[in-house]
C-alpha atoms as a PDB file:
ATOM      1  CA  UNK A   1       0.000   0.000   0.000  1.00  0.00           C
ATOM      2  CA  UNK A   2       1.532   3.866  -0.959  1.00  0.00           C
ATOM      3  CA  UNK A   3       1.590   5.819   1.651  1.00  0.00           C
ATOM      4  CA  UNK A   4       0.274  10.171   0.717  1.00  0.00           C
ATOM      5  CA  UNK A   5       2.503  13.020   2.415  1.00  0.00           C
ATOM      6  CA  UNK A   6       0.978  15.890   2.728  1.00  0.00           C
ATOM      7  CA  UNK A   7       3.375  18.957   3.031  1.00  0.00           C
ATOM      8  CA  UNK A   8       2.041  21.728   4.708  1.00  0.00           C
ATOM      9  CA  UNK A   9       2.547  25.502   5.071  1.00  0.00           C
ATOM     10  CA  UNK A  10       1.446  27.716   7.544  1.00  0.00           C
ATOM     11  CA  UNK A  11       1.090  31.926   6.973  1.00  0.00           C
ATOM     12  CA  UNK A  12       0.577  34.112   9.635  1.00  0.00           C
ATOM     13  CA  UNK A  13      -2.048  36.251   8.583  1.00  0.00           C
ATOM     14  CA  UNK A  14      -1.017  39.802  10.160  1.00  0.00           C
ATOM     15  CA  UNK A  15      -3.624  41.647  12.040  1.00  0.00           C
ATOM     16  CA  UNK A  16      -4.247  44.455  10.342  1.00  0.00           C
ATOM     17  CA  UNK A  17      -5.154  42.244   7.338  1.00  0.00           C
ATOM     18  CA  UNK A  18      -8.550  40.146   6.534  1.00  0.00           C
ATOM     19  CA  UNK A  19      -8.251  36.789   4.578  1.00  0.00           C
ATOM     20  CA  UNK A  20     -11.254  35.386   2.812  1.00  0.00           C
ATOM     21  CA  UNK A  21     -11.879  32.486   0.273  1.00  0.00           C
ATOM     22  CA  UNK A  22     -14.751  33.119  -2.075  1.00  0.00           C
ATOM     23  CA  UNK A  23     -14.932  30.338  -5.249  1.00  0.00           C
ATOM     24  CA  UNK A  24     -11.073  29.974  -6.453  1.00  0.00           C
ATOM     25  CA  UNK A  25      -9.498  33.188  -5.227  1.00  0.00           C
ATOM     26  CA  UNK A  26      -7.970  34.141  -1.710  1.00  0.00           C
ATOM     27  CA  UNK A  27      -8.980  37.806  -0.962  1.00  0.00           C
ATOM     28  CA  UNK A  28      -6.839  39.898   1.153  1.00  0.00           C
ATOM     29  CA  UNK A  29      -8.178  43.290   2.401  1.00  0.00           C
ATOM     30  CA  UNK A  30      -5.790  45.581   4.154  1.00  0.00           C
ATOM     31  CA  UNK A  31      -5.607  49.603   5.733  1.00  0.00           C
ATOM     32  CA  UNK A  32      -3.672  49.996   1.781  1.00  0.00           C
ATOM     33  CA  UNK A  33      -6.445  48.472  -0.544  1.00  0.00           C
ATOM     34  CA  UNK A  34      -7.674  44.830  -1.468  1.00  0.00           C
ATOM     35  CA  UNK A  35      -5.484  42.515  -3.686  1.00  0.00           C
ATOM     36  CA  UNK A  36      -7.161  38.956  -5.328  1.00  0.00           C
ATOM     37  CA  UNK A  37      -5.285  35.874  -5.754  1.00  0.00           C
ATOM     38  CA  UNK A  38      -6.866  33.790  -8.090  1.00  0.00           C
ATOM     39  CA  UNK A  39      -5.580  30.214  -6.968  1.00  0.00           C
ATOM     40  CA  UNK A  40      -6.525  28.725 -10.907  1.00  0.00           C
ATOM     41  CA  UNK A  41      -3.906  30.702 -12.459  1.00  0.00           C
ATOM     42  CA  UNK A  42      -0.973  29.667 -10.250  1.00  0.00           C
ATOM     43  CA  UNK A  43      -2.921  25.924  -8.927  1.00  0.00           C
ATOM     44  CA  UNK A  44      -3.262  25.114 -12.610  1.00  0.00           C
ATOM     45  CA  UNK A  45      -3.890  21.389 -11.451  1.00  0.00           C
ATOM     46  CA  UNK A  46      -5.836  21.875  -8.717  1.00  0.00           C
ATOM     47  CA  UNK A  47      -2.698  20.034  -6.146  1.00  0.00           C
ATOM     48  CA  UNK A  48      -3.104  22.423  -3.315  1.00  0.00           C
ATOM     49  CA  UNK A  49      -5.493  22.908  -0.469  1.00  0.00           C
ATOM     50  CA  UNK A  50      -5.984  26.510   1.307  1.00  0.00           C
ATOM     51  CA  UNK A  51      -8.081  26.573   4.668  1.00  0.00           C
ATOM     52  CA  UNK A  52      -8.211  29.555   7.468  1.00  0.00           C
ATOM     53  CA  UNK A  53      -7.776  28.653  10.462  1.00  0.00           C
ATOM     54  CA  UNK A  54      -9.281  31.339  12.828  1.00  0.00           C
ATOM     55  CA  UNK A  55      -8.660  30.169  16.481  1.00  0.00           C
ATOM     56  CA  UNK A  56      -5.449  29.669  16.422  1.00  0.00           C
ATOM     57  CA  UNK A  57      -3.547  31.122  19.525  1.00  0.00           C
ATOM     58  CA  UNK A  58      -1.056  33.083  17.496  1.00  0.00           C
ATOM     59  CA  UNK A  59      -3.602  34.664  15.501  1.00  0.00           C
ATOM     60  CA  UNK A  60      -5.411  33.841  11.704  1.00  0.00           C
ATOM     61  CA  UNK A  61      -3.606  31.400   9.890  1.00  0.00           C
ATOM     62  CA  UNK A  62      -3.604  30.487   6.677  1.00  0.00           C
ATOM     63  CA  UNK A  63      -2.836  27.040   5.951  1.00  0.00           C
ATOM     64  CA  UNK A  64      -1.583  25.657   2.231  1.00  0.00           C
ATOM     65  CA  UNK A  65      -0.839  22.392   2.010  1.00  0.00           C
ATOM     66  CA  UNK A  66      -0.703  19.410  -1.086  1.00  0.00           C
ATOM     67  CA  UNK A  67      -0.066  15.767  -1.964  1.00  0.00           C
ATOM     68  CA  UNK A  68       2.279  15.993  -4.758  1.00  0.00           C
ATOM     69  CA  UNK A  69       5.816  15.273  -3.960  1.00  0.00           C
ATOM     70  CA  UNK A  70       7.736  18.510  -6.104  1.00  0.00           C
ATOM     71  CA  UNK A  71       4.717  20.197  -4.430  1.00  0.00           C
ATOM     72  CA  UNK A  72       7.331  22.037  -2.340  1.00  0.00           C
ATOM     73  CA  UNK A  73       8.254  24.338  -4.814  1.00  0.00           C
ATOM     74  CA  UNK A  74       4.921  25.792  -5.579  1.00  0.00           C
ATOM     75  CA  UNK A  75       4.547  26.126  -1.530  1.00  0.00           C
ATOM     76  CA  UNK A  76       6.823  28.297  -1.529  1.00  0.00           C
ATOM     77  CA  UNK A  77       6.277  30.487  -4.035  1.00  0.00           C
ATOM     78  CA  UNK A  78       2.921  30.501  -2.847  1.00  0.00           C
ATOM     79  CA  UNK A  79       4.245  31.526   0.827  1.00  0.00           C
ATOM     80  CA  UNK A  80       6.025  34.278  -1.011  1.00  0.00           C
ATOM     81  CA  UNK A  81       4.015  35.600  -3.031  1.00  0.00           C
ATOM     82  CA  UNK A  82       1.164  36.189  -0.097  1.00  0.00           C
ATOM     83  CA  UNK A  83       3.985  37.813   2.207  1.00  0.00           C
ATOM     84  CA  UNK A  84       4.179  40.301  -0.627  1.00  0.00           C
ATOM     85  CA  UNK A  85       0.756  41.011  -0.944  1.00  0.00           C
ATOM     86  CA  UNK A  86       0.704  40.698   3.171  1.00  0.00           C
ATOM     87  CA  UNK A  87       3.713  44.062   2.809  1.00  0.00           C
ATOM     88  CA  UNK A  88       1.779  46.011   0.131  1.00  0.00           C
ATOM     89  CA  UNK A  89      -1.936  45.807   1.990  1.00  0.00           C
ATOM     90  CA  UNK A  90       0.296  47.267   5.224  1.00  0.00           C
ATOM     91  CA  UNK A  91       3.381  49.362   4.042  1.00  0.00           C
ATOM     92  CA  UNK A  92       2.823  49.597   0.366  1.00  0.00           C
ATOM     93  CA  UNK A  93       5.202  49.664  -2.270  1.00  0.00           C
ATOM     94  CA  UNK A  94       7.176  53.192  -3.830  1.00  0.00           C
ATOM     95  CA  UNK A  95       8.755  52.905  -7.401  1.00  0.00           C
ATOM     96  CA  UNK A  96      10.465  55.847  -8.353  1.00  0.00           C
ATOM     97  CA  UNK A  97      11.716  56.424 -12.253  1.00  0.00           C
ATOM     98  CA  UNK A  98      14.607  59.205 -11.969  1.00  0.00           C
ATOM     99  CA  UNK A  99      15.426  60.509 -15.478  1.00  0.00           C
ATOM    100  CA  UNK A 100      18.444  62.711 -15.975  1.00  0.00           C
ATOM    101  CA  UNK A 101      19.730  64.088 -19.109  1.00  0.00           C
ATOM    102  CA  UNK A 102      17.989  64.906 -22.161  1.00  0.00           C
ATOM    103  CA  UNK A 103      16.655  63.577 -25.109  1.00  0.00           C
ATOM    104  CA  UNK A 104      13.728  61.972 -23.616  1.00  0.00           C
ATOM    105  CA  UNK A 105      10.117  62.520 -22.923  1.00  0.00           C
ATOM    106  CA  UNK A 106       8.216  60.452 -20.474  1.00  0.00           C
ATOM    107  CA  UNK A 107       4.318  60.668 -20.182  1.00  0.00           C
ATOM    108  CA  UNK A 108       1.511  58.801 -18.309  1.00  0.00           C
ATOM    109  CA  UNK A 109      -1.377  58.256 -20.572  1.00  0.00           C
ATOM    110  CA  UNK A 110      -4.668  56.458 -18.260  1.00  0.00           C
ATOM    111  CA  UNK A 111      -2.608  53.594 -17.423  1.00  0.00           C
ATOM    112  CA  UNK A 112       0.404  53.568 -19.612  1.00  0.00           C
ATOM    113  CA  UNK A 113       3.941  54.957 -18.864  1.00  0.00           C
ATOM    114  CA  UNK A 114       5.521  56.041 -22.269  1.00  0.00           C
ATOM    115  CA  UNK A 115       8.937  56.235 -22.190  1.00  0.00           C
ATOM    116  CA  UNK A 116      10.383  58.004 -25.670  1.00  0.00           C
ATOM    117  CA  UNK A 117      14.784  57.999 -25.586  1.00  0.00           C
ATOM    118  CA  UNK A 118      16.289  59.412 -28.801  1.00  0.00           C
ATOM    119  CA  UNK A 119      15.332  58.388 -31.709  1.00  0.00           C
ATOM    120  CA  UNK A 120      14.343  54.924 -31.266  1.00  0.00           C
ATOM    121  CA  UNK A 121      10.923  53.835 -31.000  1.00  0.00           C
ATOM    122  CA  UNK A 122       8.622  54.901 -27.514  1.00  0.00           C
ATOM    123  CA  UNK A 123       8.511  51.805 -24.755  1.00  0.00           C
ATOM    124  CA  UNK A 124       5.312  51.534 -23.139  1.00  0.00           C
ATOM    125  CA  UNK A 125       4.706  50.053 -19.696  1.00  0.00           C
ATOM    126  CA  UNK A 126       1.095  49.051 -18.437  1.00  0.00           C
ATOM    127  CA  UNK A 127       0.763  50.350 -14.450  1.00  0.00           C
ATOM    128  CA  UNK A 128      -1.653  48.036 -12.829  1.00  0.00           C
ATOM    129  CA  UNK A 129      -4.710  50.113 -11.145  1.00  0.00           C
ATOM    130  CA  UNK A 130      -3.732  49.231  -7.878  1.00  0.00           C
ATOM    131  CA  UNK A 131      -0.606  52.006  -8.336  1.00  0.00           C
ATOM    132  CA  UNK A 132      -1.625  55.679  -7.972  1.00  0.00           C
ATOM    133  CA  UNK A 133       0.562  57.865 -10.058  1.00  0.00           C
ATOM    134  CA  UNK A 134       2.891  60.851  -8.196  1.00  0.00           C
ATOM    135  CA  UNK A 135       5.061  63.255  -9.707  1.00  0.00           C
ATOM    136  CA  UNK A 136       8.090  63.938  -7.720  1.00  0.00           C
ATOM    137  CA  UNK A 137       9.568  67.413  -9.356  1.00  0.00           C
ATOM    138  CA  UNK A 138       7.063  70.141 -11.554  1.00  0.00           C
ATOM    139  CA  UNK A 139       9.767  70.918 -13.116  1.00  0.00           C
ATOM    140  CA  UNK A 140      11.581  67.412 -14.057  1.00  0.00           C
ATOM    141  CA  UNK A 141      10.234  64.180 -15.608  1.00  0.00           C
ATOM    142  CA  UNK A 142      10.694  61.989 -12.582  1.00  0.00           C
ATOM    143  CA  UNK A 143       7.321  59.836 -11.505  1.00  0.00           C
ATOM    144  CA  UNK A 144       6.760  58.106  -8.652  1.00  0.00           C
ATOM    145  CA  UNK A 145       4.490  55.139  -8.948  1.00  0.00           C
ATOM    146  CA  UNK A 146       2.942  53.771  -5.083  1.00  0.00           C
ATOM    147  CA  UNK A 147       0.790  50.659  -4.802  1.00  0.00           C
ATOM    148  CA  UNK A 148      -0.026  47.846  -2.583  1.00  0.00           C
ATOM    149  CA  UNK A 149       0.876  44.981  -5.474  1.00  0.00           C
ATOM    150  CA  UNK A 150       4.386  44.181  -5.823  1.00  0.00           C
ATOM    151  CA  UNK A 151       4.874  41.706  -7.731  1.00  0.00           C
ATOM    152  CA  UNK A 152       2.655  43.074 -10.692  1.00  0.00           C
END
């Protein structure tokens, strides 16, 4: 007979934040915003199992754990990727573009940073909504981009 290991993980879910689990996606609400996780797109197989644990003594847990043996690996990443979200819904997350020099134009049109150097062609990057746009100096191009997802 084969004997099943189950590895397991346990988060500590800070206090400040609220977990939930509604259909396939883990919902974290913070004092920052609300980030979704949806579990399909990085469980593509279905091999892990989330549950909340809510009386715990050291607080709200949240507890991932699977069958498969490289199952490990996605664990982790998991584990990561949640104490990331766990950072931005508390202390948020500053990117700051300095440009110096000239030659260059940079723009923010709705939700895309267009960055034109020289004379080659204009690089556009998508900000994801949950940034809000800053502009550091009137009278230079620098932005400042703050959100509460870090890992977009």
């Amino acid at each position: 007979m084969k004997s099943i290991q189950i590895t397991n993980q346990l988060v500590k879910i800070p206090s400040k934040i609220h977990v939930s689990l509604e259909n396939s996606n883990l919902i974290f609400t913070g004092p920052l915003g609300k980030i979704s996780l949806d579990l399909k797109k990085h469980d593509t197989l279905g091999e892990c199992f989330f549950a909340i644990e809510t009386n715990a003594p050291t607080g709200q847990l949240l507890n991932i754990s699977t069958t498969q043996p490289k199952g490990k690996i996605l664990l982790n990443s998991l584990t990561s990727l949640i104490s990331q979200y766990f950072t931005g819904l508390s202390q948020g997350f500053l990117v700051t573009l300095e440009c110096i020099g000239i030659g260059y134009k940079v723009q923010l049109v709705k939700n895309i940073l267009q960055l034109k150097v020289g004379f080659s062609h204009g690089v556009d990057f998508i900000v994801p909504v949950s940034y809000t746009h800053l502009r550091a100096h009137e009278t230079r191009e620098d932005r400042v981009l703050r959100g509460v997802g870090g890992k977009k």
